[in-house]
ModelCIF file with pLDDT and N, C-alpha, C, O atoms, coordinates in Angstrom:
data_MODEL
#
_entry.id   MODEL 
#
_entity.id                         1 
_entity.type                       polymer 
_entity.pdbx_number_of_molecules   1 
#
_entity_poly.entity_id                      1 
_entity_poly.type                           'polypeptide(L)' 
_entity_poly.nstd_linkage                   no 
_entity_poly.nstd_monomer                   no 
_entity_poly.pdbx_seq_one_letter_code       
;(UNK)(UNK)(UNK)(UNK)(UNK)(UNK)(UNK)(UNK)(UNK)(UNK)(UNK)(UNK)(UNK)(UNK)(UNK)(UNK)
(UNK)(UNK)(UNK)(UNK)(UNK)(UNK)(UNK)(UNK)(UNK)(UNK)(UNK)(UNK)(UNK)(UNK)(UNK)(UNK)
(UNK)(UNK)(UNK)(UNK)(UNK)(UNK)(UNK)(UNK)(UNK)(UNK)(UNK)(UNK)(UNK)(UNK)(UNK)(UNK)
;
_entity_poly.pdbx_seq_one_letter_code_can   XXXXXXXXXXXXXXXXXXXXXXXXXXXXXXXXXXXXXXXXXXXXXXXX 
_entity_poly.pdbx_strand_id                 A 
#
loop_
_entity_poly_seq.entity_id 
_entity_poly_seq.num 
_entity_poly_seq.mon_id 
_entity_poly_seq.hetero 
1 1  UNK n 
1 2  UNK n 
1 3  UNK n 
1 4  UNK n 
1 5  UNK n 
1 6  UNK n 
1 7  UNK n 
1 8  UNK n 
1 9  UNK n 
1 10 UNK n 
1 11 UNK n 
1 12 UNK n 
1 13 UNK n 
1 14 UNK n 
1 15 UNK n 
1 16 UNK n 
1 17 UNK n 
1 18 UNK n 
1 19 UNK n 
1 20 UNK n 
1 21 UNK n 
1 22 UNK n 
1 23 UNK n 
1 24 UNK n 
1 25 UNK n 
1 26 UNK n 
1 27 UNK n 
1 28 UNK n 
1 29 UNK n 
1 30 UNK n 
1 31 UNK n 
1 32 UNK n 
1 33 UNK n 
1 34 UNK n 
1 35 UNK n 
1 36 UNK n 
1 37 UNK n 
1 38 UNK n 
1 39 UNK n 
1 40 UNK n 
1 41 UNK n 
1 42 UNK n 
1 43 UNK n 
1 44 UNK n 
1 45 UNK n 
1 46 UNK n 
1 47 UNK n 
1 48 UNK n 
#
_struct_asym.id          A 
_struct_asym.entity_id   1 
#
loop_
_ma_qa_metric.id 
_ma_qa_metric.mode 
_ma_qa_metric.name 
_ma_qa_metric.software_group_id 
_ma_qa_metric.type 
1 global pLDDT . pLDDT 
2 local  pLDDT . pLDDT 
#
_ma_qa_metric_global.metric_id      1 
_ma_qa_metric_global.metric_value   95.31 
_ma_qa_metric_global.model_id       1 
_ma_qa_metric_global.ordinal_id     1 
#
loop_
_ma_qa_metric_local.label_asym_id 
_ma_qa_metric_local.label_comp_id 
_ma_qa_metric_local.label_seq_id 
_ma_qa_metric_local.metric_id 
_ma_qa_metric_local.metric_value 
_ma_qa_metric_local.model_id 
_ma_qa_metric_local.ordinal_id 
A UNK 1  2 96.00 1 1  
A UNK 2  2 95.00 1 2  
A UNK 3  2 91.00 1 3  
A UNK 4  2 89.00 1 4  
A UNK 5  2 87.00 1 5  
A UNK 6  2 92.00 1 6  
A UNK 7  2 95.00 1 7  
A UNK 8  2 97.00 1 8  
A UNK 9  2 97.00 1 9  
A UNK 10 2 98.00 1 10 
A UNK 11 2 98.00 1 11 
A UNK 12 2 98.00 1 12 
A UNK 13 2 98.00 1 13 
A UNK 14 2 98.00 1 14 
A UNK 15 2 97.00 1 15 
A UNK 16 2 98.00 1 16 
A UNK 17 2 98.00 1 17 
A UNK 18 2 98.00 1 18 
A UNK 19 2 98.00 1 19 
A UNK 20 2 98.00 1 20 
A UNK 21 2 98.00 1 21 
A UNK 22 2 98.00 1 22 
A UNK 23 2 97.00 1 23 
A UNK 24 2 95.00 1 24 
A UNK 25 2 89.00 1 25 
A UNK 26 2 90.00 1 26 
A UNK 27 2 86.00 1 27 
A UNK 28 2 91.00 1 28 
A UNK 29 2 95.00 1 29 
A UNK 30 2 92.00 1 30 
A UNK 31 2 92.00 1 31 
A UNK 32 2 97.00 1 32 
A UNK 33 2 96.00 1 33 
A UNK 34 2 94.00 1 34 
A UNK 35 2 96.00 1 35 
A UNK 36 2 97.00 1 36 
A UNK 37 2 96.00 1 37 
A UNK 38 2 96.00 1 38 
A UNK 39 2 97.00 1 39 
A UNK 40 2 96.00 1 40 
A UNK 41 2 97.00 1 41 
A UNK 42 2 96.00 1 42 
A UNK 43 2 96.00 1 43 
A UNK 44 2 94.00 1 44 
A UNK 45 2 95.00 1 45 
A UNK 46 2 97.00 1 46 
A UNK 47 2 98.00 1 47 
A UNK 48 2 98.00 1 48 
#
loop_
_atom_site.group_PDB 
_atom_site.id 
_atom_site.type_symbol 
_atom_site.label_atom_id 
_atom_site.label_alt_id 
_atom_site.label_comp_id 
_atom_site.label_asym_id 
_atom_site.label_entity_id 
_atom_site.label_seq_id 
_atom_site.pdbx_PDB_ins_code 
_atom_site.Cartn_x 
_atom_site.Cartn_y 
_atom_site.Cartn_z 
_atom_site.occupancy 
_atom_site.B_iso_or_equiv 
_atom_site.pdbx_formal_charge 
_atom_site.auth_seq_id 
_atom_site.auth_comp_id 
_atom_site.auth_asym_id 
_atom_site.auth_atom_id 
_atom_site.pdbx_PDB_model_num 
ATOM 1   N N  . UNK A 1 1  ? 153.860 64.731 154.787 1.00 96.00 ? 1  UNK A N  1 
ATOM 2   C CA . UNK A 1 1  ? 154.338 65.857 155.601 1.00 96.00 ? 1  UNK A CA 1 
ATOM 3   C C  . UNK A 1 1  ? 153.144 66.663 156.100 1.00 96.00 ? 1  UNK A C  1 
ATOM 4   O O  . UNK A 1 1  ? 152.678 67.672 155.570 1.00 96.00 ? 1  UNK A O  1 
ATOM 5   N N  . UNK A 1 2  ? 152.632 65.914 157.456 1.00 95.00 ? 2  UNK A N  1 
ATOM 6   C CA . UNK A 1 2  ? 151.404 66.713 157.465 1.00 95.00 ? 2  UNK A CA 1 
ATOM 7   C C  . UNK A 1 2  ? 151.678 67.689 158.786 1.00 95.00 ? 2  UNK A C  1 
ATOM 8   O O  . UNK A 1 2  ? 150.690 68.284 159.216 1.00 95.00 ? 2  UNK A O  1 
ATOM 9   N N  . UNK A 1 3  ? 152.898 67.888 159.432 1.00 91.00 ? 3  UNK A N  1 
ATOM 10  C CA . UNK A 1 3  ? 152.939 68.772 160.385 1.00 91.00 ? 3  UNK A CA 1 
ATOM 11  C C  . UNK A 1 3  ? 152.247 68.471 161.866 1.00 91.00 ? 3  UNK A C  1 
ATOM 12  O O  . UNK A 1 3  ? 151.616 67.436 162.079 1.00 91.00 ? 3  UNK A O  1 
ATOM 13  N N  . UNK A 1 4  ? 152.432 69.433 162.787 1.00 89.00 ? 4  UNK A N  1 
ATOM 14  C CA . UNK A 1 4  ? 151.922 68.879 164.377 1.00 89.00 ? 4  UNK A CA 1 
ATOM 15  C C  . UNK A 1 4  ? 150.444 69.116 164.434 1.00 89.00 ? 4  UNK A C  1 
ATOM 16  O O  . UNK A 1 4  ? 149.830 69.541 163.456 1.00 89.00 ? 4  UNK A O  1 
ATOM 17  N N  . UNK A 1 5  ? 149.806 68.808 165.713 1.00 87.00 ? 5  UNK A N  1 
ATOM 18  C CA . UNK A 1 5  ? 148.487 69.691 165.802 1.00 87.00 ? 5  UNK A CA 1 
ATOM 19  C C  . UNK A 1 5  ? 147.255 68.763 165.253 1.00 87.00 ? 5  UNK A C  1 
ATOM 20  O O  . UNK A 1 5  ? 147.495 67.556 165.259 1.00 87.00 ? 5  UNK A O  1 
ATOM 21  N N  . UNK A 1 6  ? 146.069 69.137 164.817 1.00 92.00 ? 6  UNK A N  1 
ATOM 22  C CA . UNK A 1 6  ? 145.165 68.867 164.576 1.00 92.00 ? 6  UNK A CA 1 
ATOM 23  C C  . UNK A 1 6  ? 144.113 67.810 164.873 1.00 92.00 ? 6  UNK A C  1 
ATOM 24  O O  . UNK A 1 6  ? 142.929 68.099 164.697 1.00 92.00 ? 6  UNK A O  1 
ATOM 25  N N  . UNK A 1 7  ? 144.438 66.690 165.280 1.00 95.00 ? 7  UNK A N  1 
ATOM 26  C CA . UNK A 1 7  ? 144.006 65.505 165.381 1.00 95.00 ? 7  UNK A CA 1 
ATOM 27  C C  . UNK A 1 7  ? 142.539 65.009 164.209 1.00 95.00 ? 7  UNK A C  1 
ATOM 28  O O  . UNK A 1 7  ? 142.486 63.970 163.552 1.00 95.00 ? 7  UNK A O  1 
ATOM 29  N N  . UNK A 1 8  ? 141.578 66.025 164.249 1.00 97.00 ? 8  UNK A N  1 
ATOM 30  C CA . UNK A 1 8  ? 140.931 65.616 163.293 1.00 97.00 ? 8  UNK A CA 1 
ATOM 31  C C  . UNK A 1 8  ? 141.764 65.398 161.707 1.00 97.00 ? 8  UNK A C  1 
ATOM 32  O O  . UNK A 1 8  ? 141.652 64.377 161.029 1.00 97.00 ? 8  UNK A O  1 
ATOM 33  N N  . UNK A 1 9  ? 142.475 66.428 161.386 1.00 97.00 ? 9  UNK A N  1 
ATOM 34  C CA . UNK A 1 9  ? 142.820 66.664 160.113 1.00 97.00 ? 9  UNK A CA 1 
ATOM 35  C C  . UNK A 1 9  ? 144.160 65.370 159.979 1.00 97.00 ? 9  UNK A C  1 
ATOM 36  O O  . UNK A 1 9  ? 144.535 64.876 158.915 1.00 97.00 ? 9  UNK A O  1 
ATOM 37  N N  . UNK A 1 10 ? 144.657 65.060 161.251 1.00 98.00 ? 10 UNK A N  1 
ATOM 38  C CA . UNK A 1 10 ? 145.516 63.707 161.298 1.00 98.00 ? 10 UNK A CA 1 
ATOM 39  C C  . UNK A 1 10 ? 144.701 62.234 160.942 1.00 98.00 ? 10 UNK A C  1 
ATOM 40  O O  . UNK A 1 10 ? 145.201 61.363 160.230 1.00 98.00 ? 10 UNK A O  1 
ATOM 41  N N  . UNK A 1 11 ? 143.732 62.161 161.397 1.00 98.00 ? 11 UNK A N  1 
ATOM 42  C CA . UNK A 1 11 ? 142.536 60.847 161.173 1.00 98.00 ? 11 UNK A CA 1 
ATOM 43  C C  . UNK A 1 11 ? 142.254 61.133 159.812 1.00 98.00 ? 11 UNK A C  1 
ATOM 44  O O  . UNK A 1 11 ? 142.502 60.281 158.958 1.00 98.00 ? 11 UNK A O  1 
ATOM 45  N N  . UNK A 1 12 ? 141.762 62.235 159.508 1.00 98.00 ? 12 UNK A N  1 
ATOM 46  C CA . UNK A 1 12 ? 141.467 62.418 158.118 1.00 98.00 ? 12 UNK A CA 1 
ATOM 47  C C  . UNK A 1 12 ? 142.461 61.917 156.969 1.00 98.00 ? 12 UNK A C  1 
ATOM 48  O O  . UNK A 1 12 ? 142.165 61.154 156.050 1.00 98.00 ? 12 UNK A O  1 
ATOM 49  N N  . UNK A 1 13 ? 143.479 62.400 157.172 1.00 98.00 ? 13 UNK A N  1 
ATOM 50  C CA . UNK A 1 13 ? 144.873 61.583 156.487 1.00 98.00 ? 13 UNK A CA 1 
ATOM 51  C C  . UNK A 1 13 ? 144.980 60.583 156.725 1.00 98.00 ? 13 UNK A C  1 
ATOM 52  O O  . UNK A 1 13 ? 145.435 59.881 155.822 1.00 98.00 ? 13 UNK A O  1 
ATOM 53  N N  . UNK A 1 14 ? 144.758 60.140 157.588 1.00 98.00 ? 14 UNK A N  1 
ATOM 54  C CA . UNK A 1 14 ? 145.418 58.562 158.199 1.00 98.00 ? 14 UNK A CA 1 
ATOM 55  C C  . UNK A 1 14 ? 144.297 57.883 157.133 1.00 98.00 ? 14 UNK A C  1 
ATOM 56  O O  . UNK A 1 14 ? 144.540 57.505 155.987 1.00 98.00 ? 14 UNK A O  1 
ATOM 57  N N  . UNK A 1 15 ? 143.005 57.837 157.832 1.00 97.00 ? 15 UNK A N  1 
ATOM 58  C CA . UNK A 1 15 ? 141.877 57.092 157.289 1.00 97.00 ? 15 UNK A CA 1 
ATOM 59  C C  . UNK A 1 15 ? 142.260 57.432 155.262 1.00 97.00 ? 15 UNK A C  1 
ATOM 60  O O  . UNK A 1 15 ? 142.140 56.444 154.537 1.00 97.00 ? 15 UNK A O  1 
ATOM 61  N N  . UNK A 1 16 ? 142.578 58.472 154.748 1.00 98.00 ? 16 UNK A N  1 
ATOM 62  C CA . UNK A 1 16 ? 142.839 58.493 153.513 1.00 98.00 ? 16 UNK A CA 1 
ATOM 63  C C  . UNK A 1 16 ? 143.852 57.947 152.567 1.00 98.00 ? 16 UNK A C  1 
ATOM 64  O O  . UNK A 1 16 ? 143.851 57.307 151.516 1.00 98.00 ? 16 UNK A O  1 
ATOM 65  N N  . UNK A 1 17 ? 144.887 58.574 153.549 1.00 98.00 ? 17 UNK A N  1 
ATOM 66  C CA . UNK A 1 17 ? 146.272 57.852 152.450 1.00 98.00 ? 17 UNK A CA 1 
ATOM 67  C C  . UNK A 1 17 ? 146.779 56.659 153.617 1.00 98.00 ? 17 UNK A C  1 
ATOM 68  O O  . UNK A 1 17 ? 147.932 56.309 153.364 1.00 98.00 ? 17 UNK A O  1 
ATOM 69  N N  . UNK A 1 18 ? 146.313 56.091 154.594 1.00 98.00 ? 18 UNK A N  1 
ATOM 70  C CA . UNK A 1 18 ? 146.872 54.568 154.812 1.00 98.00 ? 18 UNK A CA 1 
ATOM 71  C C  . UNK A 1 18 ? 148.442 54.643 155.287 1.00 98.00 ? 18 UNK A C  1 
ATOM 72  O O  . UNK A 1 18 ? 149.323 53.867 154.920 1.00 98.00 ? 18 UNK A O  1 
ATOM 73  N N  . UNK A 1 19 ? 148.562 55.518 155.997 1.00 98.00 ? 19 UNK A N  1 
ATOM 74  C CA . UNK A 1 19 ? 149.999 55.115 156.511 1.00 98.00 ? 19 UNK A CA 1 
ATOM 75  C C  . UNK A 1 19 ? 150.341 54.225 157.529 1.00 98.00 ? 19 UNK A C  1 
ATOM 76  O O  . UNK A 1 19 ? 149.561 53.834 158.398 1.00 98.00 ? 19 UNK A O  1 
ATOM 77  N N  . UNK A 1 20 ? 151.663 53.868 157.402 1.00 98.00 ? 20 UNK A N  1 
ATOM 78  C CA . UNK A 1 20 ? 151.788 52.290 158.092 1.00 98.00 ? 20 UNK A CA 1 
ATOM 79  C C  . UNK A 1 20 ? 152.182 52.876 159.404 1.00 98.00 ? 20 UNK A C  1 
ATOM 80  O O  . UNK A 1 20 ? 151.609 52.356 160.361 1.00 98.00 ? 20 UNK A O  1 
ATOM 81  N N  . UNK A 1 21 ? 153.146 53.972 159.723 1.00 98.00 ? 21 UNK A N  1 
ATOM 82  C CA . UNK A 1 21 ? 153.633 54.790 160.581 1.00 98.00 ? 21 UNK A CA 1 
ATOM 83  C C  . UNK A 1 21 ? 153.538 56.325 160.658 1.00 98.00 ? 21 UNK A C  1 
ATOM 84  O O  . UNK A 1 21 ? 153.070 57.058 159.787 1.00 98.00 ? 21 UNK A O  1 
ATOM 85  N N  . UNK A 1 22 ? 153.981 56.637 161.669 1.00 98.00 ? 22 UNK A N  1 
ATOM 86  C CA . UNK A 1 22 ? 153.760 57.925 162.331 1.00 98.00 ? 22 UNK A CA 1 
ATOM 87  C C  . UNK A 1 22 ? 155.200 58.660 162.815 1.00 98.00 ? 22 UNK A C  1 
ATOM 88  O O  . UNK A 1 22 ? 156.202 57.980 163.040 1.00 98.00 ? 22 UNK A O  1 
ATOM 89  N N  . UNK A 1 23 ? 155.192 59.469 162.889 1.00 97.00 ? 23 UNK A N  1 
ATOM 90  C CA . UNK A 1 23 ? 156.328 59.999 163.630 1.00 97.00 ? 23 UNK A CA 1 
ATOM 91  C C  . UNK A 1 23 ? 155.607 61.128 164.564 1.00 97.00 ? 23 UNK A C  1 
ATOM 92  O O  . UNK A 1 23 ? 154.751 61.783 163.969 1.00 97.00 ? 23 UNK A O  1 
ATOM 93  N N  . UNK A 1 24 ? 155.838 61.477 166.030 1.00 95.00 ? 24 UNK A N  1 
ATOM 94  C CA . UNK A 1 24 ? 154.991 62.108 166.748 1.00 95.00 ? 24 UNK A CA 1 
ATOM 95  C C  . UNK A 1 24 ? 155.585 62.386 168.173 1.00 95.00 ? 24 UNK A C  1 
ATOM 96  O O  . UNK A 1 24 ? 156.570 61.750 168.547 1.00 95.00 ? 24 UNK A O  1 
ATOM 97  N N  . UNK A 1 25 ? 154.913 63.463 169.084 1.00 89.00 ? 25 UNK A N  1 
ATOM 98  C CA . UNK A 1 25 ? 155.423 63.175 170.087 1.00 89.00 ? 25 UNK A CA 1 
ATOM 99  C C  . UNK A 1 25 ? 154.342 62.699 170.663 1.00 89.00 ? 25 UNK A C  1 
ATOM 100 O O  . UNK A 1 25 ? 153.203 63.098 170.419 1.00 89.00 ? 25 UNK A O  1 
ATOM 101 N N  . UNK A 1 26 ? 154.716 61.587 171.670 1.00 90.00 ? 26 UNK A N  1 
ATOM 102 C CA . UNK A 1 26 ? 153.977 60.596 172.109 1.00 90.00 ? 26 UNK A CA 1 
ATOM 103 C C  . UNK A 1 26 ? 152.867 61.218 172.919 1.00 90.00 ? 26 UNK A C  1 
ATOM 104 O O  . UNK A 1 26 ? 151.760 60.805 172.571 1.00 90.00 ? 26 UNK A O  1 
ATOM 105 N N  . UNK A 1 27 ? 152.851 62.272 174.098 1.00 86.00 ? 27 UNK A N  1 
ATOM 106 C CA . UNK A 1 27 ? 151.977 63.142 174.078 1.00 86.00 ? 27 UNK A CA 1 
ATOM 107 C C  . UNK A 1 27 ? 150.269 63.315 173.124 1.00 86.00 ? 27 UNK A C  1 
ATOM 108 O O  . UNK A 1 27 ? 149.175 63.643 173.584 1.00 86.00 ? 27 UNK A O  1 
ATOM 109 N N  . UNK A 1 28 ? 150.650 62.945 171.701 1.00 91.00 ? 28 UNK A N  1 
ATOM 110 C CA . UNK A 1 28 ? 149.881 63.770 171.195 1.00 91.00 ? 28 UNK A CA 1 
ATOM 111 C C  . UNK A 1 28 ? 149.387 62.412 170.642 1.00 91.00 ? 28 UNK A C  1 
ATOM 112 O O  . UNK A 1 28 ? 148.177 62.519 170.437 1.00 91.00 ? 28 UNK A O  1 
ATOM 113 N N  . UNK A 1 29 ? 149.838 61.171 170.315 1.00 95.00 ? 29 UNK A N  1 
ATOM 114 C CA . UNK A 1 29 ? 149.294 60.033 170.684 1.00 95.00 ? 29 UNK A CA 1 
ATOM 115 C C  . UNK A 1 29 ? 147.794 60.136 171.568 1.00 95.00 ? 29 UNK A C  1 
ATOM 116 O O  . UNK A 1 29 ? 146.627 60.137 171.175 1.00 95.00 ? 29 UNK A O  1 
ATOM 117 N N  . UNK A 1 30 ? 148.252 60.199 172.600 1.00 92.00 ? 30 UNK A N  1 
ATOM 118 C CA . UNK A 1 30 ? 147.041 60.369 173.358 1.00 92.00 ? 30 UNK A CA 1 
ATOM 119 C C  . UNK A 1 30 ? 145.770 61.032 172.777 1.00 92.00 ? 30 UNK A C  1 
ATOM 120 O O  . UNK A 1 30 ? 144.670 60.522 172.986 1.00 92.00 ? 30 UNK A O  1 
ATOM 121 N N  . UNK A 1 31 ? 145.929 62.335 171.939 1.00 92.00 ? 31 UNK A N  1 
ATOM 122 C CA . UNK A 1 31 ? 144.747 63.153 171.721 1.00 92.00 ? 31 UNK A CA 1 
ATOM 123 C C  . UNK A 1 31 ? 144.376 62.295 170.307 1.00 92.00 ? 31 UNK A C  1 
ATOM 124 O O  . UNK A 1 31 ? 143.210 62.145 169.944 1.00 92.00 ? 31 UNK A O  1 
ATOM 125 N N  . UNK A 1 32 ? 145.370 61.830 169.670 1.00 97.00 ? 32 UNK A N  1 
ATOM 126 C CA . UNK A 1 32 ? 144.536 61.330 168.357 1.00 97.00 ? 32 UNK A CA 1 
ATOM 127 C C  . UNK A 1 32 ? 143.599 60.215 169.204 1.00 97.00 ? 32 UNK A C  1 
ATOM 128 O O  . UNK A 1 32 ? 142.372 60.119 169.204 1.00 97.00 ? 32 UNK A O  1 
ATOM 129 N N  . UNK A 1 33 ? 144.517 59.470 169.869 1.00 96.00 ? 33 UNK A N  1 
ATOM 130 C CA . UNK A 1 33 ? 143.639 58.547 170.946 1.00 96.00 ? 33 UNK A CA 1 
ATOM 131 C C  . UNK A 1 33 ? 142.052 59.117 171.352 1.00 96.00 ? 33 UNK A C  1 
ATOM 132 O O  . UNK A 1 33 ? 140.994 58.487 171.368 1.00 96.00 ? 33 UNK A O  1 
ATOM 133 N N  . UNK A 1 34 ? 142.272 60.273 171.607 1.00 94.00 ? 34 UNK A N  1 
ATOM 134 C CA . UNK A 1 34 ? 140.876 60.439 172.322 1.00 94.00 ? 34 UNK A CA 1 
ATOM 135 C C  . UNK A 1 34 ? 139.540 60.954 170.978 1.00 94.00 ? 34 UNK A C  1 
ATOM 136 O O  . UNK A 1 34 ? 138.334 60.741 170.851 1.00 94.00 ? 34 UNK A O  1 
ATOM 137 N N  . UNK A 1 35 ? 140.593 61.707 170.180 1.00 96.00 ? 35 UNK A N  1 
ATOM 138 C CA . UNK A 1 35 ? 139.460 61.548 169.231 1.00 96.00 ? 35 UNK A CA 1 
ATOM 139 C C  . UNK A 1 35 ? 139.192 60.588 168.833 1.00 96.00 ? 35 UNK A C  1 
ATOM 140 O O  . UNK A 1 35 ? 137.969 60.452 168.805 1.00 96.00 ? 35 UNK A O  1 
ATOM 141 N N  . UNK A 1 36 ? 139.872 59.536 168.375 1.00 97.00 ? 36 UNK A N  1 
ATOM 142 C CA . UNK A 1 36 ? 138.935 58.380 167.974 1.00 97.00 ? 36 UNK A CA 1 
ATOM 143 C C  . UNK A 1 36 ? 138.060 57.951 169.135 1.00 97.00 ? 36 UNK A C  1 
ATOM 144 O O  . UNK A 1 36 ? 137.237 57.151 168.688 1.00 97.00 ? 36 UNK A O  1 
ATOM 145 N N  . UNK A 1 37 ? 137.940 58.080 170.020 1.00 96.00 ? 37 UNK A N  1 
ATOM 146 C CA . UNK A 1 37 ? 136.695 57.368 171.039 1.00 96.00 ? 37 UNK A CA 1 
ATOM 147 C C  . UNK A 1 37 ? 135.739 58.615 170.529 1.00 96.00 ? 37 UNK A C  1 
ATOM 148 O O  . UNK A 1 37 ? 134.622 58.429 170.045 1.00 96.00 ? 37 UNK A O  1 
ATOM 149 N N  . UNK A 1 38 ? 136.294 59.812 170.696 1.00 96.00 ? 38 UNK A N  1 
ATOM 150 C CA . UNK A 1 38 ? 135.005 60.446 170.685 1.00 96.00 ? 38 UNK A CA 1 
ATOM 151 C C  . UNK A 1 38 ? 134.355 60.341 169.459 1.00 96.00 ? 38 UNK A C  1 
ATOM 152 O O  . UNK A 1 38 ? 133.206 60.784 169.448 1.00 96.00 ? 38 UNK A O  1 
ATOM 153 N N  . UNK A 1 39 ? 134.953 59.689 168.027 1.00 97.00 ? 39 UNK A N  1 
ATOM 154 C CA . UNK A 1 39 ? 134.508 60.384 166.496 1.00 97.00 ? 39 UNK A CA 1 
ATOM 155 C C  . UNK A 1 39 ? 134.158 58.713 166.558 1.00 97.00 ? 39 UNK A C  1 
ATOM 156 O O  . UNK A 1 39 ? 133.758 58.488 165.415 1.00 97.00 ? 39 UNK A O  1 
ATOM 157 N N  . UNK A 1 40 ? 134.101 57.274 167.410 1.00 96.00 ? 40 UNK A N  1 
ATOM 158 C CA . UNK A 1 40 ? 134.116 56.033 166.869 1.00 96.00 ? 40 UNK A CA 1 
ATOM 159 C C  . UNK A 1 40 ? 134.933 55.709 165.682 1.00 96.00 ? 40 UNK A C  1 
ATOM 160 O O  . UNK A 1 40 ? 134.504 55.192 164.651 1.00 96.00 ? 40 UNK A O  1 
ATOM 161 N N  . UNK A 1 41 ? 136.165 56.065 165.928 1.00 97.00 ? 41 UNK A N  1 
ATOM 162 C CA . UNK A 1 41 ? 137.133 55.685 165.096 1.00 97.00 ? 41 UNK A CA 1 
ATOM 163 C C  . UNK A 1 41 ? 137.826 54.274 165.807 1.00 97.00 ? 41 UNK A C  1 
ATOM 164 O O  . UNK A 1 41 ? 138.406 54.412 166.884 1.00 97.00 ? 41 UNK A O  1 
ATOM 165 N N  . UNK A 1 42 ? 137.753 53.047 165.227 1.00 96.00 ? 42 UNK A N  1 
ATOM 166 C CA . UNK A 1 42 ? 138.205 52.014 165.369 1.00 96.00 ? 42 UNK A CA 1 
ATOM 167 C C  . UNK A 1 42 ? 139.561 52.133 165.241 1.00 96.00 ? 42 UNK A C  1 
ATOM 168 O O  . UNK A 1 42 ? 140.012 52.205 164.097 1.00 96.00 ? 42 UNK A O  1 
ATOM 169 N N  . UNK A 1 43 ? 140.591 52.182 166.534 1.00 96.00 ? 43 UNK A N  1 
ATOM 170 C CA . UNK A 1 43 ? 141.876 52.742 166.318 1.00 96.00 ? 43 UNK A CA 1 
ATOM 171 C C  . UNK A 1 43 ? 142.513 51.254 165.425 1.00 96.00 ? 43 UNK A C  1 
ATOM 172 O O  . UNK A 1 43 ? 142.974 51.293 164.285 1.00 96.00 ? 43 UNK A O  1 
ATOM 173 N N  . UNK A 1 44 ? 142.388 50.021 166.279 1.00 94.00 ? 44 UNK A N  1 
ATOM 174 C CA . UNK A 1 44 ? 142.784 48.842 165.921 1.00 94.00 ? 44 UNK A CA 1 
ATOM 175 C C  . UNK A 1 44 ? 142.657 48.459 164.195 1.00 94.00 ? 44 UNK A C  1 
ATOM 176 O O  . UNK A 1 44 ? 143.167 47.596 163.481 1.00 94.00 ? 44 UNK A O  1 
ATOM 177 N N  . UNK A 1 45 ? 141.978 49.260 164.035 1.00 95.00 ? 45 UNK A N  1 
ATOM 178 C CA . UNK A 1 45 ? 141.433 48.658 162.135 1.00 95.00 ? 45 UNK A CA 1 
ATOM 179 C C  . UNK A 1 45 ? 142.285 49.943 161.884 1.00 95.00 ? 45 UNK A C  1 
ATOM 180 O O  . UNK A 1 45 ? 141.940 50.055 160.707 1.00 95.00 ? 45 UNK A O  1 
ATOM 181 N N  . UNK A 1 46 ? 142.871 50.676 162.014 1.00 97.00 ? 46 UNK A N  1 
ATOM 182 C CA . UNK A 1 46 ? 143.438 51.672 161.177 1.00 97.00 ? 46 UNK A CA 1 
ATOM 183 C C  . UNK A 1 46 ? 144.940 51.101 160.432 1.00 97.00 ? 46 UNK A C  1 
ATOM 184 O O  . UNK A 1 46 ? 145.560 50.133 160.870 1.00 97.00 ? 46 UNK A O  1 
ATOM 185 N N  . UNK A 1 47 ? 145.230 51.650 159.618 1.00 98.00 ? 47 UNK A N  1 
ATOM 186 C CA . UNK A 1 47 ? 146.628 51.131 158.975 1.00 98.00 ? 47 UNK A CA 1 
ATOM 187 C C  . UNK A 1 47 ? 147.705 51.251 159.404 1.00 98.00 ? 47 UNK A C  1 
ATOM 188 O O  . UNK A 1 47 ? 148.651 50.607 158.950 1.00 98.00 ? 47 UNK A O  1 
ATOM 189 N N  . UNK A 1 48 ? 147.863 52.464 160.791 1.00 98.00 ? 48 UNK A N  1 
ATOM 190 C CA . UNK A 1 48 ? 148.794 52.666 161.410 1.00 98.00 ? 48 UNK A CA 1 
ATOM 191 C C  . UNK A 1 48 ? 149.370 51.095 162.262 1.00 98.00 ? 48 UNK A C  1 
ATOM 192 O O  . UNK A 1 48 ? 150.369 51.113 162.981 1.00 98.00 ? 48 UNK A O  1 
#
């Protein structure tokens, strides 16, 4: 239950506890999207 917003603090979770899915508005897809280009986050290797 990590709530809307953040995108770093979303990667941070993701990359930690490994979730298989997301629930989101698709919108905001996009920005986790862009942080990973900007932070070299390999979206494809993530667990999502």
């Amino acid at each position: 239950r990590l709530g809307p917003g953040v995108p770093s603090l979303q990667w941070e979770t993701i990359q930690r506890l490994k979730p298989t899915a997301i629930v989101a508005v698709p919108s905001f897809l996009l920005k986790l999207i862009q942080y990973a280009h900007d932070h070299h986050i390999d979206l494809n290797q993530s667990s999502v």
